[in-house]
Each structure stands twice: as structure tokens, then as C-alpha cells.
Protein backbone atom coordinates (compact mmCIF):
# COMPACT_ATOMS: atom_id res chain seq x y z
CA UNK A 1 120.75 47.80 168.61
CA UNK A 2 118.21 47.28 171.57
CA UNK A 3 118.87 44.25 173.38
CA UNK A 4 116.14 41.81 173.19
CA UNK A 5 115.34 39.97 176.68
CA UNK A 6 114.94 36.29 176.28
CA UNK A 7 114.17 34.37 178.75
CA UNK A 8 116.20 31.36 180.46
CA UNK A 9 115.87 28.23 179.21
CA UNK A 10 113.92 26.62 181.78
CA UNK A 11 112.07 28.84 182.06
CA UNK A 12 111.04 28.49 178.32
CA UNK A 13 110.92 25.05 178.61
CA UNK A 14 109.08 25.03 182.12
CA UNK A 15 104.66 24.99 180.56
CA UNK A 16 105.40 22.67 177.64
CA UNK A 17 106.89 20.21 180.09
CA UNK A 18 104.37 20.24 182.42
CA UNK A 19 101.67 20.20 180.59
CA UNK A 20 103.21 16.83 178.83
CA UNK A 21 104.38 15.21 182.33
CA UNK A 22 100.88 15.82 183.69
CA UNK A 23 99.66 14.09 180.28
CA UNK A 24 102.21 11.27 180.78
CA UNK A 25 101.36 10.79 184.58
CA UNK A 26 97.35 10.32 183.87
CA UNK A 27 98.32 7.76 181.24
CA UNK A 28 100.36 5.93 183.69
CA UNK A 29 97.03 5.63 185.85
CA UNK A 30 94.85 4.69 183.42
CA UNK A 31 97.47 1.79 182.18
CA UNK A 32 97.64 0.61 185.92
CA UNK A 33 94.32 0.50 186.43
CA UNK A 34 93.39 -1.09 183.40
CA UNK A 35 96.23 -3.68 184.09
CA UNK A 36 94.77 -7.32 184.88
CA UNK A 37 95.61 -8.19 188.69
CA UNK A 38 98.66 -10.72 188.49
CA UNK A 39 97.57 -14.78 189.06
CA UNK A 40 97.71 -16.22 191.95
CA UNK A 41 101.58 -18.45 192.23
CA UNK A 42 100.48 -22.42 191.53
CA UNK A 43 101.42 -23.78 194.67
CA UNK A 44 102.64 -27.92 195.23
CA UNK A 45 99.43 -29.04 196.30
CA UNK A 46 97.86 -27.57 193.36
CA UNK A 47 100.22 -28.85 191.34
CA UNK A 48 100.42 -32.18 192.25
CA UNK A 49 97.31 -33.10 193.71
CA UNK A 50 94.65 -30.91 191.81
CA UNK A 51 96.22 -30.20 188.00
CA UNK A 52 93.21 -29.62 186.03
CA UNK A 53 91.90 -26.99 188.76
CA UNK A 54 91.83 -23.52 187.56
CA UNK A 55 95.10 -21.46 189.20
CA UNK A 56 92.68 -18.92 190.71
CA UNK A 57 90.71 -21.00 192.52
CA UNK A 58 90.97 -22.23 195.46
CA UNK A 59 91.35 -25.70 196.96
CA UNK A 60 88.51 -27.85 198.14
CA UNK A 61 87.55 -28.33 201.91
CA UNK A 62 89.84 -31.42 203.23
CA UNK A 63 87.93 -31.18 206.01
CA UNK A 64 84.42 -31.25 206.35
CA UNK A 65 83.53 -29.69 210.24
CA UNK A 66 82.76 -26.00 210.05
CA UNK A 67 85.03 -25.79 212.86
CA UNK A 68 88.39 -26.55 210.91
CA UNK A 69 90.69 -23.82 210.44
CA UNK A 70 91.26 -22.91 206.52
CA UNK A 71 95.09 -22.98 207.62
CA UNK A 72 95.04 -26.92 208.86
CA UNK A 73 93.08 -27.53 205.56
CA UNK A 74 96.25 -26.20 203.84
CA UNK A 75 99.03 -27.37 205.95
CA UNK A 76 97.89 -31.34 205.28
CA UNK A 77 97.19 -30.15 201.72
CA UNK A 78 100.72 -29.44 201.89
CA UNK A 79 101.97 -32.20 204.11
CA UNK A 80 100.31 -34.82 201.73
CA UNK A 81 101.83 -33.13 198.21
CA UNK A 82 105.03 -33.44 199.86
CA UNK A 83 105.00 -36.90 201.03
CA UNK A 84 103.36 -38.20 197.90
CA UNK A 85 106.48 -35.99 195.78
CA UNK A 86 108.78 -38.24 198.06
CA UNK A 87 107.48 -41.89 197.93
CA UNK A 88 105.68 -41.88 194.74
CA UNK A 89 107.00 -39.32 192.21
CA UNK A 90 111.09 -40.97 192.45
CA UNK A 91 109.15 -44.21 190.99
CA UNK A 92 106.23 -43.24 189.63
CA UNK A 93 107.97 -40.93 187.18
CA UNK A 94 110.23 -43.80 185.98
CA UNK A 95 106.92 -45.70 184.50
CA UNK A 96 105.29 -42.49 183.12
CA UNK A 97 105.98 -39.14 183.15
CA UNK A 98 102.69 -37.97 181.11
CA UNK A 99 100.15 -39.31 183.77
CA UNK A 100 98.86 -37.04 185.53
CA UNK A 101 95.93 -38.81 188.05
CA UNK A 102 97.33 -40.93 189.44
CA UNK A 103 98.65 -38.53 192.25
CA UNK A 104 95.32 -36.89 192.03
CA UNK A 105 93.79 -40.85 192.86
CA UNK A 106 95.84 -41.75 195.87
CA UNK A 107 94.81 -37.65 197.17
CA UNK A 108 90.76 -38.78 197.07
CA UNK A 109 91.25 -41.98 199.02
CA UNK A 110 93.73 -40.04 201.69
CA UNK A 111 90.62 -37.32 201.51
CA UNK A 112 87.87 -40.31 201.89
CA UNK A 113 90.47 -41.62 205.17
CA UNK A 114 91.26 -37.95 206.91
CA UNK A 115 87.55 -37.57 206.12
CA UNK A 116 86.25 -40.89 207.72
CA UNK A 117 88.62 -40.22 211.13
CA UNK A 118 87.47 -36.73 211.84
CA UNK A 119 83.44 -37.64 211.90
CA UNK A 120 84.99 -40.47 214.17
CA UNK A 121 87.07 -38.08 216.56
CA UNK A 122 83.99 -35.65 216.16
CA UNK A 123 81.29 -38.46 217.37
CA UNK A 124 83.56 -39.69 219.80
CA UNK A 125 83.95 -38.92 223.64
CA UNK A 126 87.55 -38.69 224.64
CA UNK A 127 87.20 -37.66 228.19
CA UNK A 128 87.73 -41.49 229.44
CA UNK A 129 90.72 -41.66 227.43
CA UNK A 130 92.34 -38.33 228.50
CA UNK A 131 91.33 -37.91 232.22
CA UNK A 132 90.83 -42.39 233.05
CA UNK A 133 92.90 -44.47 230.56
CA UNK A 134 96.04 -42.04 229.83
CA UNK A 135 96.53 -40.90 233.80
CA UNK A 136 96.64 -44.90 234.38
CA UNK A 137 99.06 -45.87 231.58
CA UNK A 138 101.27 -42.95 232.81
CA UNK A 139 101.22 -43.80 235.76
CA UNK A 140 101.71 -47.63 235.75
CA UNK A 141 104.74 -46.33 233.19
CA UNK A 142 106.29 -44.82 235.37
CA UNK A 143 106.25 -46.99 238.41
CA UNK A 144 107.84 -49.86 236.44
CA UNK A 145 110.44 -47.22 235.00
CA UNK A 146 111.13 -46.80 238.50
CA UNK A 147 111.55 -50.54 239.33
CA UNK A 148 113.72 -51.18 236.47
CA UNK A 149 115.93 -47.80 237.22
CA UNK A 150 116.27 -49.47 240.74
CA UNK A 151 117.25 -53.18 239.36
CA UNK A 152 120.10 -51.41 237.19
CA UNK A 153 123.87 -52.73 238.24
CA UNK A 154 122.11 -55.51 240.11
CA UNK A 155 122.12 -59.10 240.32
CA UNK A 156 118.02 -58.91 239.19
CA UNK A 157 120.15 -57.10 235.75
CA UNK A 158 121.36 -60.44 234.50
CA UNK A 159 124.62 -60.24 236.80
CA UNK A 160 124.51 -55.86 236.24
CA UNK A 161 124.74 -56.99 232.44
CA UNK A 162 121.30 -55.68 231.47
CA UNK A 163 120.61 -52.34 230.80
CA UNK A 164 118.20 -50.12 231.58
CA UNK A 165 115.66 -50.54 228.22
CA UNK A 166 116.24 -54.31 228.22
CA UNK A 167 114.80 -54.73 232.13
CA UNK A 168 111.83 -51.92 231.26
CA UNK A 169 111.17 -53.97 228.27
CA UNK A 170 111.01 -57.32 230.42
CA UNK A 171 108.65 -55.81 232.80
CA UNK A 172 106.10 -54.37 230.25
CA UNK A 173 107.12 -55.91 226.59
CA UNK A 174 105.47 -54.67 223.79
CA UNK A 175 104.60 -56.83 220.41
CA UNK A 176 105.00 -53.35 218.36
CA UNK A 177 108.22 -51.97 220.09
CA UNK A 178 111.24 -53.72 220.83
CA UNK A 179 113.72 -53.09 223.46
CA UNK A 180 115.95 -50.65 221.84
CA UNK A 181 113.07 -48.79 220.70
CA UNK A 182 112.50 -49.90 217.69
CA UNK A 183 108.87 -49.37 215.85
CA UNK A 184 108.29 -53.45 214.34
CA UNK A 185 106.79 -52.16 210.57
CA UNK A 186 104.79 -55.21 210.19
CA UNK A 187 102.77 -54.82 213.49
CA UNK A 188 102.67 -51.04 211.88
CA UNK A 189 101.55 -52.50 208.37
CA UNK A 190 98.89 -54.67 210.01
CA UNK A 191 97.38 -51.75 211.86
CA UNK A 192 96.99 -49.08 208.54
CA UNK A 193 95.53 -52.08 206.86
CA UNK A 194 92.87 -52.58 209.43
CA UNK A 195 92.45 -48.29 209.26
CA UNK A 196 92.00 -48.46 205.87
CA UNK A 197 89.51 -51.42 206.28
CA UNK A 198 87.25 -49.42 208.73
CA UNK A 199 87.43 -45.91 206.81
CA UNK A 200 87.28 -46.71 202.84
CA UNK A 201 84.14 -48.07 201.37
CA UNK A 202 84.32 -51.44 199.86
CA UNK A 203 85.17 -50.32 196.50
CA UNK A 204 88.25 -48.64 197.10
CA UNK A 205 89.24 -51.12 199.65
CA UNK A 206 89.03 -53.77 197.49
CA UNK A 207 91.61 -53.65 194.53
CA UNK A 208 95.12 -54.64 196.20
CA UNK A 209 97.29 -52.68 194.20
CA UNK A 210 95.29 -49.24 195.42
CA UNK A 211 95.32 -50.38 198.74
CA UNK A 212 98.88 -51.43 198.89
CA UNK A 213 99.84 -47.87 197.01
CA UNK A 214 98.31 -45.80 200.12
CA UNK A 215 98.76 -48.02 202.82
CA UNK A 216 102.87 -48.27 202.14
CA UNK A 217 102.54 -44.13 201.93
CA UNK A 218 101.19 -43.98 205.18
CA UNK A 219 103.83 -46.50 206.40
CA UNK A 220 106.34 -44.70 204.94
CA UNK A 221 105.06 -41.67 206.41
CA UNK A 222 104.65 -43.02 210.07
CA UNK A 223 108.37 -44.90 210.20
CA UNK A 224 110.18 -41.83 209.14
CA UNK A 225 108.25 -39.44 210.97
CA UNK A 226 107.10 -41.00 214.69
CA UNK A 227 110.72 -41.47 215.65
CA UNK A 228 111.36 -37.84 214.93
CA UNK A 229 108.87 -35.95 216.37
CA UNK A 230 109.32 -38.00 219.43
CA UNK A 231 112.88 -36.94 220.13
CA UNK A 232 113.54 -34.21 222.96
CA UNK A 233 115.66 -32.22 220.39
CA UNK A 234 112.24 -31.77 218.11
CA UNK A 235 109.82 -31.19 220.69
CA UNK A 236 112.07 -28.51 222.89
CA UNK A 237 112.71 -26.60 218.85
CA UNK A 238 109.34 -26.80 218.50
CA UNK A 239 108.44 -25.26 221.90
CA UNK A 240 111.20 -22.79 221.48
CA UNK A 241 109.57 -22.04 218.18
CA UNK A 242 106.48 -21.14 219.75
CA UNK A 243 107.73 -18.92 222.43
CA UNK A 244 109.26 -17.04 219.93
CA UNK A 245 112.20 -14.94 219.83
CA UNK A 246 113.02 -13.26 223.57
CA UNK A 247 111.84 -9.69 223.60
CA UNK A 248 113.51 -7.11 226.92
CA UNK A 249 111.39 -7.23 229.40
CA UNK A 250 111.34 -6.64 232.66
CA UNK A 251 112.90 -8.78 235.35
CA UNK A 252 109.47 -8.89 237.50
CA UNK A 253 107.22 -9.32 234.32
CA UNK A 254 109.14 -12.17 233.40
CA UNK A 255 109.06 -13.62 237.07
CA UNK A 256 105.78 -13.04 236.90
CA UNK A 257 104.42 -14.13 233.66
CA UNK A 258 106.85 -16.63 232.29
CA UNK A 259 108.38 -18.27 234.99
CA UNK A 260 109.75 -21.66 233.37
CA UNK A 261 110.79 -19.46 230.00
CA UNK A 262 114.20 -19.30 231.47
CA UNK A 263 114.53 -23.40 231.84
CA UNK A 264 112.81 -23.81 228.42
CA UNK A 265 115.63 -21.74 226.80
CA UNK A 266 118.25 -23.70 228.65
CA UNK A 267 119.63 -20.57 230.26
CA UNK A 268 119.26 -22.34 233.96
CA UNK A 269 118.08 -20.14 237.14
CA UNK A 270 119.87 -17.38 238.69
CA UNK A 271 119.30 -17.68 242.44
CA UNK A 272 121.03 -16.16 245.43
CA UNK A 273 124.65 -17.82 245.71
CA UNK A 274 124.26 -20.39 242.84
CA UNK A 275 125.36 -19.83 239.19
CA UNK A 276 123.61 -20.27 236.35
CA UNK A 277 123.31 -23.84 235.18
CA UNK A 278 121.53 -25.33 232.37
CA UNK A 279 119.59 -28.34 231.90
CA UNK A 280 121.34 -31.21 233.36
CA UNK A 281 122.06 -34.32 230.93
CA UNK A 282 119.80 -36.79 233.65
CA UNK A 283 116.57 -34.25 232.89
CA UNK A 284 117.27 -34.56 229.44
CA UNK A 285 117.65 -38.24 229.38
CA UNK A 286 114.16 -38.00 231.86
CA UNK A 287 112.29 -35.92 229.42
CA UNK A 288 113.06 -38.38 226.37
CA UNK A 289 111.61 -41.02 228.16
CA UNK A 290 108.20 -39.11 228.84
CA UNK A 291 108.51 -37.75 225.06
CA UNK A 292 108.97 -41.17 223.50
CA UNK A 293 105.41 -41.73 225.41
CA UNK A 294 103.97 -40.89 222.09
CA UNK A 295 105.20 -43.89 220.20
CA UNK A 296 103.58 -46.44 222.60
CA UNK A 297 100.14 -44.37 223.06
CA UNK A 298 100.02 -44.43 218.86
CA UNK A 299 101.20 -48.18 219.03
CA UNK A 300 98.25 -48.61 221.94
CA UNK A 301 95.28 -46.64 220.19
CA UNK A 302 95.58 -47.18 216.98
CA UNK A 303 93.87 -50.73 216.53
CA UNK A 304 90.63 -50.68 218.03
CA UNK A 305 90.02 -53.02 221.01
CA UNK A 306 88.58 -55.54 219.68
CA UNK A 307 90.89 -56.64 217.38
CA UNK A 308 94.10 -59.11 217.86
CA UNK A 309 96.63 -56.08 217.98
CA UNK A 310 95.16 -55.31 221.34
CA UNK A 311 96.52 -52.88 223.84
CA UNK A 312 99.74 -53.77 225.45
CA UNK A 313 102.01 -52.47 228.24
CA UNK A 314 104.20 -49.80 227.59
CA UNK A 315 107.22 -50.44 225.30
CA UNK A 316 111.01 -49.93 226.53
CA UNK A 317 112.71 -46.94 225.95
């Protein structure tokens, strides 16, 4: 019998196949493109601060100056829905978990506050306060810092018995700082009352309860924050952070371009015939005492002149 060529099977398979791939694969485009686009994730602030807003939109202005950075509007977005899920939600959720404005309530008054203090900062001149009244306080700081360093282990130190933040603390007391340091809460109380008194109209200033509600949130906020942000462990992470992480580069770029990145990083200084060191416990103890600056200038600034929680030396560190 003749033999009868057949051909392999992939090659008999091989123009039905494609022909139904190609098929498959232009369905697969028109599916995709004919898919919706995914929602946008519901972020915290959203969440807590702004439930009934649609999850595609986006999240009012906090800020009202055209110069404000869409990112800070969304980092204190953030920072508030996380403060307000700390100190509110643990005992707010005890009386009710079904309400859901009351979060959004305490969010407008914050907004009416941030609001108030930026067309404040905005209006305001701040030369004489950074290059007259902060150079002075510094500098007056400092020289009683000195006097009280040089009074330590003598008979001026209560028979060598005082230490060094109880003599800086005799020499320039403080009604809002005490001589270990420690922020009073009432004096702190007093002065986010008289904020709250300057910035929110008389209707919202008014009714107690409201006004308690934020200003204990902002209290809360200040005491557990200001001591941390002022220690040198936070602000030298947060400088680090900044720099970024260390890239190779050359030895004279480095020299050249970065010269303190070396002490900032706490790898010391290699000069000719010395080892590397790091930095020495006495800086660090010296650079806490210029960081924890930023608890008196708050304590200084933050009550307006003319009021009875007037400016005050320098508190004792």
C-alpha cells in the first residue's frame, strides 16, 4: 500500500492554535482596558477625620497660603488623625461606638486654630525675633550656664551640694520649667487656653466642654512630644536621617563638600598621628543643653507679651 505522509502533530496543531491564542490575547486587552481603575486605599485621616467624603477625592486645603506644600497639608492631616486615634478614640469609643462627628468636630476647630496661626506667622515680621531677641536670650543663656558651670563643687554650690541644674535654675528660674527640667502642665494649660482664646471665634470658644476636649489634646500633644524632640538622641536621628545613607565617595569630595559629615555620623576625625575618636560624652552633654533651648523659647513665645505668663529667663537644664 502507498504510504500516506501525515504530518507531525504540531505541526497540525500549529494554525488552529494561533489563530485562537491571537483571539484569546485581543480579548485579554479589551478586558483590561475596559477594567475600572482600582480606588484609591482610604487612608487614617480620611477615615477618621473626613468619613462621609467620597474615597476618591481628595482632602481639603488645611492650609490656606498658596505657598504651602500639598505634602505639609498631609503630614498634619496625618499627625492630627493620629493624635486624636490616641487621646480620644481609647475613651471616646467606650461612650459610643456609632458616632461618627465627633472626631470630624474637634478636626474643624484644630483647622479654624492651624488656620488662625498661619495668617498670624504670615502677617507677622520675625526678623526682630530671629536676628535681636533670640541672639540675646542665647547669649545671656549661655553666660549664666557658664557662671553656674564655674560655681559647681564650690562653697557658692550650697557647700558643693548643689548641682549643676539647681544653681542654673537659681540664676535664671523659670515659672514654666523647674529645675530638673520639668515642663509645669498648668502654666502649659493656661497658655493653650489663652491660644485658643485669641484664634477661635466666640462661638466655639465658648461652650467648656468643646474647649476643654481640644485644649487637653493639644496638652496632651505638647507634654508627650516637647520633651522628645528636644533630646540629642532625636535631633542627631533626625539629622542622620536627612543626610541619608553614606554613598563612596571620594576622600577630597568629601573634604571638600561635607566636611562635618564625618562628626555628624560619630565616626570622629582621622588626622595625622591621632586615632579616630568619636563624640566625646562632655559634647554630648553640651549639645543637650543647646537642644533643650527649644523648651524654654516655646515656654517664652508662646503667651503673648502682654499677658501675666510673661517672658522669663531661661529655665535650668
Amino acid at each position: 500500500m502507498p504510504s500516506i505522509a501525515t504530518a507531525p502533530p504540531s505541526a497540525r496543531r500549529l494554525g488552529p492554535r494561533s489563530i485562537q491564542s491571537a483571539a484569546s490575547s485581543t480579548h485579554d486587552k479589551s478586558v483590561l482596558s475596559a477594567r475600572p481603575p482600582q480606588p484609591k486605599p482610604v487612608t487614617l485621616p480620611k477615615r477618621l477625620l473626613f468619613p462621609t467624603l467620597p474615597s476618591d477625592a481628595d482632602l481639603p486645603p488645611l492650609l490656606l497660603s498658596p505657598a504651602a506644600a500639598p505634602e505639609l497639608n498631609a503630614e498634619l492631616y496625618e499627625f492630627i488623625a493620629l493624635a486624636l486615634r490616641a487621646y480620644v478614640n481609647p475613651w471616646w469609643t467606650k461612650i459610643t461606638r456609632y458616632d461618627r462627628e465627633f472626631l470630624p468636630e474637634i478636626t474643624r476647630i484644630l483647622t479654624v486654630v492651624l488656620r488662625a496661626l498661619e495668617a498670624r506667622l504670615l502677617a507677622t515680621d520675625l526678623s526682630p525675633l530671629v536676628f535681636r531677641d533670640l541672639p540675646t536670650l542665647l547669649n545671656q543663656h549661655w553666660i549664666d550656664y557658664r557662671n553656674a558651670q564655674a560655681k559647681l563643687h564650690t562653697s557658692y554650690a550650697t557647700g558643693g551640694a548643689a548641682t549643676l541644674p539647681q544653681l542654673f535654675h537659681q540664676m535664671q528660674p523659670h515659672m514654666a520649667i523647674s529645675a530638673d527640667g520639668v515642663i509645669d502642665i498648668v502654666y502649659l494649660r493656661q497658655a493653650v487656653d489663652h491660644i485658643l482664646k485669641t484664634c477661635l471665634p466666640p462661638e466655639d470658644y465658648e461652650p467648656e466642654t468643646e474647649r476643654y476636649i481640644v485644649r487637653e489634646v493639644i496638652l496632651k500633644v505638647l507634654v508627650d512630644v516637647l520633651p522628645r524632640v528636644t533630646q540629642p538622641w532625636f535631633i542627631h536621628k533626625a539629622i542622620l536621617d536627612l543626610l541619608g545613607p553614606e554613598k563612596p565617595e571620594n576622600a577630597a569630595e568629601v573634604s571638600t563638600l561635607h566636611p562635618f559629615r564625618h562628626l555628624a555620623r560619630g565616626q570622629g576625625c582621622r588626622n595625622a598621628g591621632h586615632p579616630r575618636v568619636g563624640l566625646s560624652m562632655q559634647s554630648h552633654v553640651h549639645t543637650s543643653q543647646l537642644l533643650r533651648l527649644c523648651q524654654y523659647t516655646l515656654c517664652s513665645i508662646v503667651v503673648p507679651p502682654h499677658t501675666s505668663l510673661l517672658w522669663m529667663p531661661a529655665p535650668a537644664f
